[in-house]
PDB file of N, CA and C in Angstrom:
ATOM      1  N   UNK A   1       0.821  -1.193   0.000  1.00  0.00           N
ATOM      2  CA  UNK A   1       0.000   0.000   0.000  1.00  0.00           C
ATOM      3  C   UNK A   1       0.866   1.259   0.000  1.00  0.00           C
ATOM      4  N   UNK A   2       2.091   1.252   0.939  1.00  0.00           N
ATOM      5  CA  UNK A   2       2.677   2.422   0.665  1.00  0.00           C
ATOM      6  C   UNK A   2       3.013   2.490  -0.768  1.00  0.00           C
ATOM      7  N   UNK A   3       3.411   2.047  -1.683  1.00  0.00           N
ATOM      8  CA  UNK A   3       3.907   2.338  -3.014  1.00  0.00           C
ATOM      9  C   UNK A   3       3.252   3.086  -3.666  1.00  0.00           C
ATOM     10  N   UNK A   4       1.705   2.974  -3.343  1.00  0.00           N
ATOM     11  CA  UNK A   4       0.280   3.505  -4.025  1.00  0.00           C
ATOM     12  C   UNK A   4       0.722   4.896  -3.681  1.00  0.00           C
ATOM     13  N   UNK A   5       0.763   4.823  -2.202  1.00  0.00           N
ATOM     14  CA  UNK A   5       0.666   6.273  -1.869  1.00  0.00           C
ATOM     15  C   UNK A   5       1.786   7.281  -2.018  1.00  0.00           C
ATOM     16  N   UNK A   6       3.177   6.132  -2.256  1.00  0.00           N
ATOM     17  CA  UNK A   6       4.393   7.107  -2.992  1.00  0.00           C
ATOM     18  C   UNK A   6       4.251   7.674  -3.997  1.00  0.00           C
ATOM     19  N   UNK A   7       3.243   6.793  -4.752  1.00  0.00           N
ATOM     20  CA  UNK A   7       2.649   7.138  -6.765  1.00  0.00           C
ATOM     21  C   UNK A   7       1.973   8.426  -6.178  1.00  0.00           C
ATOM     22  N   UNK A   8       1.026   8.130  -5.683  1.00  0.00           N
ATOM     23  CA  UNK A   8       0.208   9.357  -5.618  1.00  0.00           C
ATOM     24  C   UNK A   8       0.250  10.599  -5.035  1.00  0.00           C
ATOM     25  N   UNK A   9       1.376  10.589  -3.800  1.00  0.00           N
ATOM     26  CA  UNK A   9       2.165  11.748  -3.683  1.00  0.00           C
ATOM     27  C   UNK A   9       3.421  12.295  -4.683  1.00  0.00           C
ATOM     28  N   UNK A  10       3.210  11.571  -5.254  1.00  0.00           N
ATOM     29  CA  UNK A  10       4.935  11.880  -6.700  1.00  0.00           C
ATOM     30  C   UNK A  10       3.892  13.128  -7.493  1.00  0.00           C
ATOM     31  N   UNK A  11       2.489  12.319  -7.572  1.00  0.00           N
ATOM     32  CA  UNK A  11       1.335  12.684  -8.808  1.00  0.00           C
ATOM     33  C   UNK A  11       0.779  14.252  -8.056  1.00  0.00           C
ATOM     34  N   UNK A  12       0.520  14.336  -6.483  1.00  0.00           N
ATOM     35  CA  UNK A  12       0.581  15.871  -6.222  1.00  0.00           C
ATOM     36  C   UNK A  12       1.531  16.795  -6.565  1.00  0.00           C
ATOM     37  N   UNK A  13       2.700  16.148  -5.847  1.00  0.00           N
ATOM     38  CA  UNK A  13       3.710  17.161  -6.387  1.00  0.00           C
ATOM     39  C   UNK A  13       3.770  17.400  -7.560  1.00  0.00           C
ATOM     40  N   UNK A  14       3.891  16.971  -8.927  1.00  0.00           N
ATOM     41  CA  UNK A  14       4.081  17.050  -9.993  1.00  0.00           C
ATOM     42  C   UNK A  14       2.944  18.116 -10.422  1.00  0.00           C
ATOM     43  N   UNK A  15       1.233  17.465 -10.030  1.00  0.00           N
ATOM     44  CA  UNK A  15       0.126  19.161 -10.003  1.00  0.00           C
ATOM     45  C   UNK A  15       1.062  20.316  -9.541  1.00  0.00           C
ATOM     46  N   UNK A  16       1.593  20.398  -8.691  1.00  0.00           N
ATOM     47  CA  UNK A  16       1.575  21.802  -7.792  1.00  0.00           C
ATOM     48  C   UNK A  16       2.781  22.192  -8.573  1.00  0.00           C
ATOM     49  N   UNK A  17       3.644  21.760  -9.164  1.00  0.00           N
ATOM     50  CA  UNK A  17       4.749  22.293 -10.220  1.00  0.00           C
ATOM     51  C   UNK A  17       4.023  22.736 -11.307  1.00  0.00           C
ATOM     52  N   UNK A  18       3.581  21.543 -11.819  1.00  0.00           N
ATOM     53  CA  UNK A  18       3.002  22.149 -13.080  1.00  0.00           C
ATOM     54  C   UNK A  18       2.035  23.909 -13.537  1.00  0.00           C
ATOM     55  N   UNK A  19       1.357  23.654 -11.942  1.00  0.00           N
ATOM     56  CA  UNK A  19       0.355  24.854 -12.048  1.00  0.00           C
ATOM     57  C   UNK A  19       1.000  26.011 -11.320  1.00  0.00           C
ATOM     58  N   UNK A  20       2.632  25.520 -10.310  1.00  0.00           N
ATOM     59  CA  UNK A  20       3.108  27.005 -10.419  1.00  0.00           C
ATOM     60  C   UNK A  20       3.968  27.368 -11.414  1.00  0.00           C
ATOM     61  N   UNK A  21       4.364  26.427 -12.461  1.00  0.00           N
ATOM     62  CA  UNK A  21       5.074  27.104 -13.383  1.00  0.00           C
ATOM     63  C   UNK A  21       4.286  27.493 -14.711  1.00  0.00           C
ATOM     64  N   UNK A  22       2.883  27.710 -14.661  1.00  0.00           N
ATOM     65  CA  UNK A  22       2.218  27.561 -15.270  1.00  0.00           C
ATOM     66  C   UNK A  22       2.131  29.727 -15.190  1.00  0.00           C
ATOM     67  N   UNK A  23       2.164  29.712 -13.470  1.00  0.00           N
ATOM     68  CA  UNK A  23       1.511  30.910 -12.797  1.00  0.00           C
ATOM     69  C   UNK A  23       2.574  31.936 -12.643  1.00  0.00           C
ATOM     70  N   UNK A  24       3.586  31.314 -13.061  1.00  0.00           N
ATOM     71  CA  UNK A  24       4.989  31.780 -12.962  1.00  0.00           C
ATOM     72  C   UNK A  24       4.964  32.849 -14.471  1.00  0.00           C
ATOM     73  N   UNK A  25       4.837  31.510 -15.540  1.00  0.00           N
ATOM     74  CA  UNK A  25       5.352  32.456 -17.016  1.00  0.00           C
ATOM     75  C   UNK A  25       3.800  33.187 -17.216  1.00  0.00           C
ATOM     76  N   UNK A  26       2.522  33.205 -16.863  1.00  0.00           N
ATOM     77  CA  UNK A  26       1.940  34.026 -16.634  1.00  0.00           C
ATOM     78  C   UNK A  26       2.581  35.382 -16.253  1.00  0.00           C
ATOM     79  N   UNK A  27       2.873  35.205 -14.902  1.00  0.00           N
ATOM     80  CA  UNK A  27       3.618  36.969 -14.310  1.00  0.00           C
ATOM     81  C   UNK A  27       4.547  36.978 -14.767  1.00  0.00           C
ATOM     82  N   UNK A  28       5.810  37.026 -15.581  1.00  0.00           N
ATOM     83  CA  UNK A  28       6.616  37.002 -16.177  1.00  0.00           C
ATOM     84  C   UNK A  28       6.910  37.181 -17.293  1.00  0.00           C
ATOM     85  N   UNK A  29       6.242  35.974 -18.587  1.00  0.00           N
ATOM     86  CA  UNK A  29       6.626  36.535 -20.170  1.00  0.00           C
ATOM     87  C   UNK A  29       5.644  37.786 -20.226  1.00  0.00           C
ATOM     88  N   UNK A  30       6.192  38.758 -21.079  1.00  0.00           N
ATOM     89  CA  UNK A  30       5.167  39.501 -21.651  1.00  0.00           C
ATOM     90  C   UNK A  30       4.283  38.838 -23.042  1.00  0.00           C
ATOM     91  N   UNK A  31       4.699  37.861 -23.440  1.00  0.00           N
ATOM     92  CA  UNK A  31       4.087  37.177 -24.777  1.00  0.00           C
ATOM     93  C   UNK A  31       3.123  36.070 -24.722  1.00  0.00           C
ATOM     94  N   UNK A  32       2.785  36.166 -22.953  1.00  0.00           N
ATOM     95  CA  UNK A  32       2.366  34.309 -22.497  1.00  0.00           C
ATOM     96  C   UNK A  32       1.268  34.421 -22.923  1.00  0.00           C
ATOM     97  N   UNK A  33       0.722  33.492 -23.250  1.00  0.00           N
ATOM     98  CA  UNK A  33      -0.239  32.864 -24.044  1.00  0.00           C
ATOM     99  C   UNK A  33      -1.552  32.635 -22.725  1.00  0.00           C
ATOM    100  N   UNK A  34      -2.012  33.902 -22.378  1.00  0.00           N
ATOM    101  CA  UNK A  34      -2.743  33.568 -21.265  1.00  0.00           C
ATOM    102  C   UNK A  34      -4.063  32.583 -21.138  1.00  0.00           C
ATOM    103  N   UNK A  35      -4.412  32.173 -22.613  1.00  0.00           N
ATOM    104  CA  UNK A  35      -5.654  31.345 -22.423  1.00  0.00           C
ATOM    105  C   UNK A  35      -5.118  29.602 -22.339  1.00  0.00           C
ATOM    106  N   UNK A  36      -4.235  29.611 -22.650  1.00  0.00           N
ATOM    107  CA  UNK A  36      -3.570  28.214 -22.761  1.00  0.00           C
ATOM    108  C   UNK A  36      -2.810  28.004 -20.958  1.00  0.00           C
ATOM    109  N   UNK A  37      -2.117  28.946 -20.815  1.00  0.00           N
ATOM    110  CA  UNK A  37      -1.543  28.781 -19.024  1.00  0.00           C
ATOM    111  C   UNK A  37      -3.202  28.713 -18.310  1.00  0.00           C
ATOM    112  N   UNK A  38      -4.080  29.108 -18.428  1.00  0.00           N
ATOM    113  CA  UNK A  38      -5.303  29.082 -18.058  1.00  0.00           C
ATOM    114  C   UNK A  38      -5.974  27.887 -18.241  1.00  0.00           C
ATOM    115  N   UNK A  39      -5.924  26.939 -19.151  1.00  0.00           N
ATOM    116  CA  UNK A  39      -5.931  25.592 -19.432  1.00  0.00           C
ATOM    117  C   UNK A  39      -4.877  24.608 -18.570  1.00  0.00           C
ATOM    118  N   UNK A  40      -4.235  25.001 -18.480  1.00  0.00           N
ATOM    119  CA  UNK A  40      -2.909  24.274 -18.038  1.00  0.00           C
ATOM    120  C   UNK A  40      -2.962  24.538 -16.280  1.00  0.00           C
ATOM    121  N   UNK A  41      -3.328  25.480 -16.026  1.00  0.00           N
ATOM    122  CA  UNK A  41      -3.414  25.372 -14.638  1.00  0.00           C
ATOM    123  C   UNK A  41      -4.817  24.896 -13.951  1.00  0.00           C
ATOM    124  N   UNK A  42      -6.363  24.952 -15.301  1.00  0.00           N
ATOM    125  CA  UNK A  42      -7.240  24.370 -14.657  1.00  0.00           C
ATOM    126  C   UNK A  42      -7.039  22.549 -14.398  1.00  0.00           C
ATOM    127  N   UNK A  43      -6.179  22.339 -15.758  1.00  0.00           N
ATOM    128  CA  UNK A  43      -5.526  20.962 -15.599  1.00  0.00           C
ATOM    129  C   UNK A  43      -4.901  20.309 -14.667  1.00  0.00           C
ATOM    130  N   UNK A  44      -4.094  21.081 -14.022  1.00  0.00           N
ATOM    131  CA  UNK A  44      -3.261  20.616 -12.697  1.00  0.00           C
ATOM    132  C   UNK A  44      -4.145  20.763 -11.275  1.00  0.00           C
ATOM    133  N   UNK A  45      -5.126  22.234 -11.581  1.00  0.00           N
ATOM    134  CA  UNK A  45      -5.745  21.687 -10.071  1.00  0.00           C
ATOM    135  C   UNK A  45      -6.902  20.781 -10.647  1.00  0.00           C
ATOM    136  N   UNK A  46      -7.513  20.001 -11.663  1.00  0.00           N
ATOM    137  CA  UNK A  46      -8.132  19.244 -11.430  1.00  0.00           C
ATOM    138  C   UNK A  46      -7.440  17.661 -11.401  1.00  0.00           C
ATOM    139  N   UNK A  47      -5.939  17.595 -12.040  1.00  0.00           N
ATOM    140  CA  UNK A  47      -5.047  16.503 -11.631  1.00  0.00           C
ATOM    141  C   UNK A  47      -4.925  15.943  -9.813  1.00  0.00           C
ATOM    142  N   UNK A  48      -4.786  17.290  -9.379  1.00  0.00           N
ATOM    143  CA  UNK A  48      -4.357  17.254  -8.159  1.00  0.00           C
ATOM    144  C   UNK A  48      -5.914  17.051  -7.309  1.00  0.00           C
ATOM    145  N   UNK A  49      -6.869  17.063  -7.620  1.00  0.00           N
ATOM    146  CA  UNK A  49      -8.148  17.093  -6.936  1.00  0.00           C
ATOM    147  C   UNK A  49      -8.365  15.461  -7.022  1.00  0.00           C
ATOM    148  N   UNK A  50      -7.755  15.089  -8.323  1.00  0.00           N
ATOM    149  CA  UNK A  50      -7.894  13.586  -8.492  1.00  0.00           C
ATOM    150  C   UNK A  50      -7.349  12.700  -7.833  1.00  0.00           C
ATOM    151  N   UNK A  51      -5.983  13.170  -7.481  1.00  0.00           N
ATOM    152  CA  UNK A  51      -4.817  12.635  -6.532  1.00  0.00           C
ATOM    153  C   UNK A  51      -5.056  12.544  -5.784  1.00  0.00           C
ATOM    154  N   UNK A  52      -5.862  13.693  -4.511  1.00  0.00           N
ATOM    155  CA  UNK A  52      -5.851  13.449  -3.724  1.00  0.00           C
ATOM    156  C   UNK A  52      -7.462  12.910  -3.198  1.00  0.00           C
ATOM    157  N   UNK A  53      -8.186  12.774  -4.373  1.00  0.00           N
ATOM    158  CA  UNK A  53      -9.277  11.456  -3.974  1.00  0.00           C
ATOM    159  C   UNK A  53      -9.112  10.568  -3.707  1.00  0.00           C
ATOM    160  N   UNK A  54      -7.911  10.146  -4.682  1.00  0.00           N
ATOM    161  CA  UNK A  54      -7.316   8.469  -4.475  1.00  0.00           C
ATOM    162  C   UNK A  54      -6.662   8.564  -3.554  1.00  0.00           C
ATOM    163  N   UNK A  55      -5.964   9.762  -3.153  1.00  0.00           N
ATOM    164  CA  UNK A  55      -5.199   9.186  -1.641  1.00  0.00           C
ATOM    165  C   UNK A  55      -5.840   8.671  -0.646  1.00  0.00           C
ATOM    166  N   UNK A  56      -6.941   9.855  -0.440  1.00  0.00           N
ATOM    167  CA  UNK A  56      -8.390   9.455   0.546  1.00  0.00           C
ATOM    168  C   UNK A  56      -9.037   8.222  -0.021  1.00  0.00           C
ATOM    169  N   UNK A  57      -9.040   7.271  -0.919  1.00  0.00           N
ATOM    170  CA  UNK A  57      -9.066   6.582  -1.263  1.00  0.00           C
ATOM    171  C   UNK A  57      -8.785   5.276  -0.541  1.00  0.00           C
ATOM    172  N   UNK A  58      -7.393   5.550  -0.878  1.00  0.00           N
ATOM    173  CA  UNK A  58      -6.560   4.432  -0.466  1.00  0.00           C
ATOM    174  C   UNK A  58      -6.189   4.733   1.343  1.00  0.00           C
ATOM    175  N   UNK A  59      -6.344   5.805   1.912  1.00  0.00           N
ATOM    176  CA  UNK A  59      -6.482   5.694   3.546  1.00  0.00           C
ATOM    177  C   UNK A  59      -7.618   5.091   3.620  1.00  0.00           C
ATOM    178  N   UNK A  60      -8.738   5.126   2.975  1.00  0.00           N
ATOM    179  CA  UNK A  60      -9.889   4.290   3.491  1.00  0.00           C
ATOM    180  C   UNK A  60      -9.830   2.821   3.423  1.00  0.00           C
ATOM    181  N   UNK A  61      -9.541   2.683   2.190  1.00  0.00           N
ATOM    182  CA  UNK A  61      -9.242   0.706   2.305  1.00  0.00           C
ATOM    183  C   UNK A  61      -8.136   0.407   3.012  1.00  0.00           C
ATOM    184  N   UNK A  62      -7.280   1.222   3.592  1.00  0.00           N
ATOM    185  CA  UNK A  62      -5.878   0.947   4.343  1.00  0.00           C
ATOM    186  C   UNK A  62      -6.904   0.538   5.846  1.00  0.00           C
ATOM    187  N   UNK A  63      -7.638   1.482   6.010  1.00  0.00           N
ATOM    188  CA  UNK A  63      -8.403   1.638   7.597  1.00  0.00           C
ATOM    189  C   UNK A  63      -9.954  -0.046   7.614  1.00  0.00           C
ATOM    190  N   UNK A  64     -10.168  -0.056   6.352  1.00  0.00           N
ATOM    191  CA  UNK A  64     -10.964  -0.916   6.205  1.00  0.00           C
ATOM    192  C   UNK A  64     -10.523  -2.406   6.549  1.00  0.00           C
ATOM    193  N   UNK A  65      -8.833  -2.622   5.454  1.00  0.00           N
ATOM    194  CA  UNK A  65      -8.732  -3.622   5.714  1.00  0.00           C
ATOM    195  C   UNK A  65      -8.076  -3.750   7.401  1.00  0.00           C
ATOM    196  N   UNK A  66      -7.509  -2.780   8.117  1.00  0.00           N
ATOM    197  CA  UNK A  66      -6.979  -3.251   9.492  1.00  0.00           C
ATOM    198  C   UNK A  66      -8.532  -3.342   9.992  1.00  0.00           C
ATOM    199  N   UNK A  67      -9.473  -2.617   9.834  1.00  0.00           N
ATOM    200  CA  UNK A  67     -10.249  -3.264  10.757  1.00  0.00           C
ATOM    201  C   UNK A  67     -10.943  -4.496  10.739  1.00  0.00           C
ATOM    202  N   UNK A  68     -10.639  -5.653   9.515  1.00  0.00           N
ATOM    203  CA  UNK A  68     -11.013  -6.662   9.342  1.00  0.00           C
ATOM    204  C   UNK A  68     -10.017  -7.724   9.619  1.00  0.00           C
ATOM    205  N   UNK A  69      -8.687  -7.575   9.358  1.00  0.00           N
ATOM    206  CA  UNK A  69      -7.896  -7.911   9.807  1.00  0.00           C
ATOM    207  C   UNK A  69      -8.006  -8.410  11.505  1.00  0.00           C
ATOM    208  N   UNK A  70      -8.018  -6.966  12.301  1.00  0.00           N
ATOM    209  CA  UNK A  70      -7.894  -6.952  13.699  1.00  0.00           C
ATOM    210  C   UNK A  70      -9.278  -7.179  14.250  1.00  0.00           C
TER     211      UNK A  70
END
């Protein structure tokens, strides 16, 4: 089970890069392509909304199976 949850914390971090470097060349280029970084960052927070379903996910069957277990 931890491996799941190494994947799926690799898979937050990777959202929260993506959508600050997204927010970055926003304030920065003068040429940025603001409707596309606008795509790209609704992308990462809905990546990251996904991630961390499955994390809550996977704490629930983690808690499910100890209590069948024990």
């Amino acid at each position: 089970m931890s491996e799941i949850r190494t994947h799926i914390v690799a898979a937050l971090q990777a959202s929260t890069v993506r959508f600050e470097a997204s927010a970055k060349r926003m304030a920065e280029e003068r040429k940025a392509d603001f409707a596309a970084e606008l795509v790209n960052q609704k992308r990462a927070a809905i990546e990251f909304r996904a991630n961390l379903a499955a994390l809550k996910t996977a704490d629930k069957m983690t808690k499910q199976l100890l209590d069948i277990v024990a």
